[in-house]
N, C-alpha and C. Protein backbone atom coordinates (compact mmCIF):
# COMPACT_ATOMS: atom_id res chain seq x y z
N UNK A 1 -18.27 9.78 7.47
CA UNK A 1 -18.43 8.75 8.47
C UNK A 1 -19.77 8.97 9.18
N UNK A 2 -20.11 7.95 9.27
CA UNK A 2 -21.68 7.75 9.88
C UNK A 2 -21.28 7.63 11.45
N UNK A 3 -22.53 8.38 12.33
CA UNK A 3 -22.27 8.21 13.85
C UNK A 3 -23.44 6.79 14.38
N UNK A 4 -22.95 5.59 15.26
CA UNK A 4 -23.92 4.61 15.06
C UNK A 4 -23.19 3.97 16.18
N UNK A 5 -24.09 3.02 16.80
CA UNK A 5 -23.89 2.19 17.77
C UNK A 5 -24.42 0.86 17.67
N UNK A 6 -23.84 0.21 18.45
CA UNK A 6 -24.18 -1.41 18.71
C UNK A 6 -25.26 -1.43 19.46
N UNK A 7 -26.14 -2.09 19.45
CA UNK A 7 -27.83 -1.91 20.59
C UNK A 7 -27.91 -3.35 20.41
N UNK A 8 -29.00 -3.72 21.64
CA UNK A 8 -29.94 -4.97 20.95
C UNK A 8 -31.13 -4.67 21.20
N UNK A 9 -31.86 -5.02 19.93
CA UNK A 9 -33.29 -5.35 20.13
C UNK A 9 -34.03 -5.45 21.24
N UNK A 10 -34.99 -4.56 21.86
CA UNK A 10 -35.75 -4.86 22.87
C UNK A 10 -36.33 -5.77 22.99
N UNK A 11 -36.96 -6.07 22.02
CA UNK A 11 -38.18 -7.85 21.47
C UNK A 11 -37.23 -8.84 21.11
N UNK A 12 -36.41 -8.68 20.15
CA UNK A 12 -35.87 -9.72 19.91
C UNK A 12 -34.33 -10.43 20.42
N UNK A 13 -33.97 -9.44 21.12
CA UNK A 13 -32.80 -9.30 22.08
C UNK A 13 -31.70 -9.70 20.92
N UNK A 14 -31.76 -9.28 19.69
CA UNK A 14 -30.74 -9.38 18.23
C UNK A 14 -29.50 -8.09 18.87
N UNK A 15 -28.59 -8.70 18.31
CA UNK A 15 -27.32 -7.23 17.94
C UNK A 15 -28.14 -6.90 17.16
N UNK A 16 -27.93 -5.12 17.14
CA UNK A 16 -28.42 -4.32 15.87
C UNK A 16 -27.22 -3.09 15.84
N UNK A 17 -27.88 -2.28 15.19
CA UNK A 17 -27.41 -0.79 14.93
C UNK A 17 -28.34 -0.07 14.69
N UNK A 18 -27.70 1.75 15.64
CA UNK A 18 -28.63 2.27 15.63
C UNK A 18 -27.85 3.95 15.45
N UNK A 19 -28.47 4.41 14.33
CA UNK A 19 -27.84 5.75 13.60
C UNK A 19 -28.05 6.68 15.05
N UNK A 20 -26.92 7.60 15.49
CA UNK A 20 -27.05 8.61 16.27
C UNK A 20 -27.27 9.54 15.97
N UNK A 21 -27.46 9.80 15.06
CA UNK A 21 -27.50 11.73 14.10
C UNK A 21 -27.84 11.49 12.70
N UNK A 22 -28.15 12.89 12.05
CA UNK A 22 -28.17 12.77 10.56
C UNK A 22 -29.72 12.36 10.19
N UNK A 23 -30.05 12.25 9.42
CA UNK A 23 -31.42 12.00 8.21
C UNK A 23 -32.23 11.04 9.12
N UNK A 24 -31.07 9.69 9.38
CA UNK A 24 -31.79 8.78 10.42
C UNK A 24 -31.69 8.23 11.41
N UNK A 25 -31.30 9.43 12.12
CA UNK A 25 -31.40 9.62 13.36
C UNK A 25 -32.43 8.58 13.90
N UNK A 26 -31.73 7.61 14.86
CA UNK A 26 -32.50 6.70 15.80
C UNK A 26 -33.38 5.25 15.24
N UNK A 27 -32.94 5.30 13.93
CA UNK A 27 -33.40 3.76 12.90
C UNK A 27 -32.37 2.73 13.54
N UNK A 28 -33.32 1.91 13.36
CA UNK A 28 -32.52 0.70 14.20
C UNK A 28 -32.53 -0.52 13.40
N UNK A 29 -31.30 -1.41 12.55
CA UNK A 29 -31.54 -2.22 11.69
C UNK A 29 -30.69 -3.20 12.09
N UNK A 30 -30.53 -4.40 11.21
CA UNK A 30 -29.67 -5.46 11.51
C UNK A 30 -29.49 -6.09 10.21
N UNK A 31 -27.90 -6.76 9.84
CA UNK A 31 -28.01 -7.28 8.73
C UNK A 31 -28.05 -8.43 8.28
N UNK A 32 -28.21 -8.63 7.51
CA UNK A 32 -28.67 -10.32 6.95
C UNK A 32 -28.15 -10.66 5.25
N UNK A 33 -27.83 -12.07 5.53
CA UNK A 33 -27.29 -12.48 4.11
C UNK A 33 -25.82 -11.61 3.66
N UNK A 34 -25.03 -10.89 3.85
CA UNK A 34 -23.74 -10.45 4.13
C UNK A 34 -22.89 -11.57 3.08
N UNK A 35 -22.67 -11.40 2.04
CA UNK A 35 -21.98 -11.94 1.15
C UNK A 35 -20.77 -11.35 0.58
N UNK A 36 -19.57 -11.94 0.20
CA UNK A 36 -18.63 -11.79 -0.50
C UNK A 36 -18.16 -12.69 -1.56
N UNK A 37 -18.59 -12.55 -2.61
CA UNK A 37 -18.01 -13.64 -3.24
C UNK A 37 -16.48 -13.70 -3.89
N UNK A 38 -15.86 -15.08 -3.44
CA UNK A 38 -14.93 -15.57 -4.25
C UNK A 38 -14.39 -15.52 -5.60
N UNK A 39 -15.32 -15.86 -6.15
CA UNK A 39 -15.22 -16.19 -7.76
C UNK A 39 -15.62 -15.15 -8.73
N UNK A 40 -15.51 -14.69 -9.80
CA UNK A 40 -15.99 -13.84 -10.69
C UNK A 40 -17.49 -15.12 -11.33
N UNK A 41 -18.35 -14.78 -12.06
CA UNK A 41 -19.39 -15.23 -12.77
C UNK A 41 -18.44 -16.36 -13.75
N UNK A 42 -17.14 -16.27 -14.00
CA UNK A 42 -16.80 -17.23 -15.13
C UNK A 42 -15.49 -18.45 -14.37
N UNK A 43 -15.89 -18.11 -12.70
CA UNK A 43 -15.37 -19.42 -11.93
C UNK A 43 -13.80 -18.81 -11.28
N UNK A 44 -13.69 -17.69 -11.71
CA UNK A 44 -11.89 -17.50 -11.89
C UNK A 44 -12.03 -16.29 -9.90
N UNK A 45 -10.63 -16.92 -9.77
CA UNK A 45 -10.38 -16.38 -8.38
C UNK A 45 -10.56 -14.55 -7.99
N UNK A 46 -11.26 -14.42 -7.44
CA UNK A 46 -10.81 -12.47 -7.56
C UNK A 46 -9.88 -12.07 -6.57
N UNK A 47 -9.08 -10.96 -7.12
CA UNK A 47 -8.04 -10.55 -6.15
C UNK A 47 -8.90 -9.37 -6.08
N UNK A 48 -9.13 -9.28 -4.32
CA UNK A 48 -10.20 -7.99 -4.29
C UNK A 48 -9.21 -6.82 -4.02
N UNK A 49 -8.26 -6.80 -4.24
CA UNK A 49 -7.08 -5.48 -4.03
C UNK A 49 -7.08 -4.85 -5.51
N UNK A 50 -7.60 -5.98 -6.48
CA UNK A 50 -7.12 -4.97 -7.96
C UNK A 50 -8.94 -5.14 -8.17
N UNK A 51 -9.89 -5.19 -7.74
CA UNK A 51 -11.02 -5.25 -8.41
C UNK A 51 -11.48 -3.88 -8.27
N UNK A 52 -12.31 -3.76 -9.08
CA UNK A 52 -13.19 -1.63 -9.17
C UNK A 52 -14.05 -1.63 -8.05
N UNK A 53 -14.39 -2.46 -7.73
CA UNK A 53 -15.94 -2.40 -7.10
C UNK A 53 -15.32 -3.76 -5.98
N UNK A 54 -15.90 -3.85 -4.67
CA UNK A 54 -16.05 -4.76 -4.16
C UNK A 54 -17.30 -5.26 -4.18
N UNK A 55 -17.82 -6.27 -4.49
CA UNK A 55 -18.47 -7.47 -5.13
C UNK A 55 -19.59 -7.87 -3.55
N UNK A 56 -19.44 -7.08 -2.35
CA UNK A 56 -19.98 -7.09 -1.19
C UNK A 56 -21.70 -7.04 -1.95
N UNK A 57 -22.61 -7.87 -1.27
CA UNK A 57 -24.17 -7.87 -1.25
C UNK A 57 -24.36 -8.11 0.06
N UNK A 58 -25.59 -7.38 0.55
CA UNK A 58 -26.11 -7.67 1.93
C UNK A 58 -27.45 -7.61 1.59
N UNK A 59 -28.25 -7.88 2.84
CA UNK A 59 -29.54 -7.17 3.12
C UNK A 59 -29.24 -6.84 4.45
N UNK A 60 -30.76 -6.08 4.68
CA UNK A 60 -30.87 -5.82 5.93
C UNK A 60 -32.63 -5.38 6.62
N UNK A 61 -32.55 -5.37 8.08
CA UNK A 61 -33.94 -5.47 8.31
C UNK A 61 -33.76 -4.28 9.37
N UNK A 62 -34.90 -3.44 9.35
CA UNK A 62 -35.24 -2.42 10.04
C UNK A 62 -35.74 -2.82 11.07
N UNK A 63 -35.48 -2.81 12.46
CA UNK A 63 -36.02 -3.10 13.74
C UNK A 63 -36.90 -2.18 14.44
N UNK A 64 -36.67 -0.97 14.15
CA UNK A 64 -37.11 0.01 14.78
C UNK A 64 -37.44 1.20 13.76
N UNK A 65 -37.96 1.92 13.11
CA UNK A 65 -37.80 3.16 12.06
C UNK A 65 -38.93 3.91 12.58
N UNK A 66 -37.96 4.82 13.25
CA UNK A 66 -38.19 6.19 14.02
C UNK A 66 -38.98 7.19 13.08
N UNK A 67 -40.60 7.47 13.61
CA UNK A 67 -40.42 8.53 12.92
C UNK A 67 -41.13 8.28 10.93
N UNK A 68 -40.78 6.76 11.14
CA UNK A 68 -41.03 6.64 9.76
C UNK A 68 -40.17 7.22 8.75
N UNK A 69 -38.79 7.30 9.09
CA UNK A 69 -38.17 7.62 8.11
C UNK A 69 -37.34 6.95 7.31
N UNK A 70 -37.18 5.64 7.17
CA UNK A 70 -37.05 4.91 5.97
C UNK A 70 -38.12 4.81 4.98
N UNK A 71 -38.36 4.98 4.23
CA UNK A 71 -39.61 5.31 3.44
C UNK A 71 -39.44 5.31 1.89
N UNK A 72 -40.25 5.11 0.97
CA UNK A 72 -40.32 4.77 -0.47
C UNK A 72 -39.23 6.01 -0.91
N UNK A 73 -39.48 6.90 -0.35
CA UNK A 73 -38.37 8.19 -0.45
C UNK A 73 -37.35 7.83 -0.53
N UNK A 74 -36.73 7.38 1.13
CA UNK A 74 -35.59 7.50 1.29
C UNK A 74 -34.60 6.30 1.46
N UNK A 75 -35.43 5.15 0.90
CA UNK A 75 -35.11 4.05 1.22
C UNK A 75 -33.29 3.65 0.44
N UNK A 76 -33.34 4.35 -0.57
CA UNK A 76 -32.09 4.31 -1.50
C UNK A 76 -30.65 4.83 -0.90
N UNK A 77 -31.03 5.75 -0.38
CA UNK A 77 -30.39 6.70 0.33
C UNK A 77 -29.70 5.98 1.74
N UNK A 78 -31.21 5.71 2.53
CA UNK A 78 -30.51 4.24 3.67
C UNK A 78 -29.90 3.62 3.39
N UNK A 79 -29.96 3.27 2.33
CA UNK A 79 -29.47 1.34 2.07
C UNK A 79 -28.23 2.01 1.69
N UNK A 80 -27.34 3.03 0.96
CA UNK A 80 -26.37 3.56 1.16
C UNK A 80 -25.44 3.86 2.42
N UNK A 81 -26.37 4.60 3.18
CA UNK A 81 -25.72 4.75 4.63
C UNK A 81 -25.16 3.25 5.35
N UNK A 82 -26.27 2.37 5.35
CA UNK A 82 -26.09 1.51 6.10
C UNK A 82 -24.97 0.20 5.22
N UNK A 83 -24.75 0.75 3.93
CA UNK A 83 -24.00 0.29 3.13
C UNK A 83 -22.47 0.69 3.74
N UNK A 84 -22.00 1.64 3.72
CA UNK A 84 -20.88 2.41 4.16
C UNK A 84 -20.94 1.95 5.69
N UNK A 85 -21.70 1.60 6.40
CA UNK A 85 -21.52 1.34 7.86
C UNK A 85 -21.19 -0.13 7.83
N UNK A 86 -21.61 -1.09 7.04
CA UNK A 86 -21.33 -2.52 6.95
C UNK A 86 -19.87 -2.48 6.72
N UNK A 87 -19.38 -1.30 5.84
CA UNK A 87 -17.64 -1.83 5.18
C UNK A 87 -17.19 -1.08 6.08
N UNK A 88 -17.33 -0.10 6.73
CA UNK A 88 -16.33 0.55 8.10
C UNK A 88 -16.56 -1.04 9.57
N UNK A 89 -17.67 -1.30 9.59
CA UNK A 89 -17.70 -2.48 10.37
C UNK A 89 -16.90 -3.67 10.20
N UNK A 90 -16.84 -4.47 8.62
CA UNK A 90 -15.79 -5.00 8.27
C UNK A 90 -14.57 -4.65 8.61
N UNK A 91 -14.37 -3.46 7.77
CA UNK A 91 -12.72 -3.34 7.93
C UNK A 91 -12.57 -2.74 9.30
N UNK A 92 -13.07 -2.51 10.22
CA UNK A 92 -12.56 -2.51 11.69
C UNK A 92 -12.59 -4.19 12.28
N UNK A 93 -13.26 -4.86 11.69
CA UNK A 93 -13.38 -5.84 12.33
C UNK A 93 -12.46 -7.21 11.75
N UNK A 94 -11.68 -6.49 10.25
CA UNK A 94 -10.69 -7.60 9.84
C UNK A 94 -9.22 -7.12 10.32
N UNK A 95 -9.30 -5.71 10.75
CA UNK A 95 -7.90 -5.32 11.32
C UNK A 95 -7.85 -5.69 12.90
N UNK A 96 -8.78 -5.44 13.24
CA UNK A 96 -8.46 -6.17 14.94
C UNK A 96 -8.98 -7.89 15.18
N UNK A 97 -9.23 -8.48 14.10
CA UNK A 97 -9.42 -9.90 14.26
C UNK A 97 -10.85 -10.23 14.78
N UNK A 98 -11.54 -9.44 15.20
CA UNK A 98 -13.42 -9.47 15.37
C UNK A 98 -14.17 -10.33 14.82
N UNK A 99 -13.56 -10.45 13.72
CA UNK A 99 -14.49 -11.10 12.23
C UNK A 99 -14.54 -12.67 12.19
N UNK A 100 -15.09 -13.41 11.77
CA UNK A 100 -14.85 -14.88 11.06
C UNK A 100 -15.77 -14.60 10.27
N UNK A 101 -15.02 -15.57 9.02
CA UNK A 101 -15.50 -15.65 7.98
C UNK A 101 -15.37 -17.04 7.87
N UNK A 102 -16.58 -17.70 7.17
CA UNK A 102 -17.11 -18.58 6.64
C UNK A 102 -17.06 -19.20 5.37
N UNK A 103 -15.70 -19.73 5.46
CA UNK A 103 -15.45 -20.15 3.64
C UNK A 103 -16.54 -21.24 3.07
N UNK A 104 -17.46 -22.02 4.15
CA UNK A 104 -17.95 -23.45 3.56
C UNK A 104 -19.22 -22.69 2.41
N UNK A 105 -19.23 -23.35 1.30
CA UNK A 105 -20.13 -23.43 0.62
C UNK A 105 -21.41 -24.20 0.67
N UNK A 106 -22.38 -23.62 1.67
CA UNK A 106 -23.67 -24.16 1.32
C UNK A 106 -24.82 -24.22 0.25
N UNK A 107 -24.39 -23.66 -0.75
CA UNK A 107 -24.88 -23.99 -1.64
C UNK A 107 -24.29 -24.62 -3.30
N UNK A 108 -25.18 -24.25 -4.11
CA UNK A 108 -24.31 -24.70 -5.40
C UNK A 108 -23.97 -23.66 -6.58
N UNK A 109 -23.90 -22.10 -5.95
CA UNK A 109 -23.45 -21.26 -6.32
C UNK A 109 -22.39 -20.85 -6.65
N UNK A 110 -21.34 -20.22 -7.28
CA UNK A 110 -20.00 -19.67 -7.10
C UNK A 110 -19.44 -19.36 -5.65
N UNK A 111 -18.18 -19.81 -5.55
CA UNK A 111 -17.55 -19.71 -4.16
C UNK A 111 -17.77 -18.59 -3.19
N UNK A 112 -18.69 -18.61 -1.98
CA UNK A 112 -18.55 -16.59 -1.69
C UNK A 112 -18.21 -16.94 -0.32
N UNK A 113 -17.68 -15.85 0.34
CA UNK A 113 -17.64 -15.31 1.86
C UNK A 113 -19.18 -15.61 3.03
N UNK A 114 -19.54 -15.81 3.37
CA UNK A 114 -20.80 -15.35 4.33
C UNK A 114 -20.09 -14.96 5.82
N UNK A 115 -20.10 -14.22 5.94
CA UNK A 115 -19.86 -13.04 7.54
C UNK A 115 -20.71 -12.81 8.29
């Protein structure tokens, strides 16, 4: 478990997150594009209780990087951390009701989530 808090942006007055300890200590990011999709690639419904993998894509944007330590290095490694902090954020936030999710399809893609 990652140690991390809710902040906002000094400039942009955004919700963010910001690592308390560990490698990146004091990086400050926010996420964007947060997808789940619906459908498998061949249209068919997924039951995400029997799937291997959850099918979750995000991005995300660095607000602050302390230090310079997101870096060509360690950038793989972040996007992990802050990977594992998106699905502890979810699933705290689908057990106490926090969340909405966004079934409408704005585009002309396969059916997905946007959160």
């Amino acid at each position: 478990m990652h140690n991390f808090h809710y902040v906002y942006h000094k400039e942009t007055d955004e919700q963010a997150f910001r690592l308390q300890e560990g490698e990146f200590e004091g990086v400050v990011w926010t996420y964007t594009h947060v997808r789940l999709p619906l459908e498998d690639e061949n249209g068919h419904r997924l039951n995400l209780e029997e799937v291997e993998k959850i099918p979750l894509t995000f991005k995300y944007k660095v607000l602050y990087n302390k230090d310079g330590l997101v870096n060509e290095e360690t950038v793989e490694k972040f996007s992990d951390v802050v990977g594992d902090i998106l699905m502890t954020v979810i699933e705290e936030g689908l057990e106490n009701d926090k969340i909405t999710v966004d079934t409408e399809n704005r585009n002309q893609n396969s059916e997905q989530l946007d959160l």
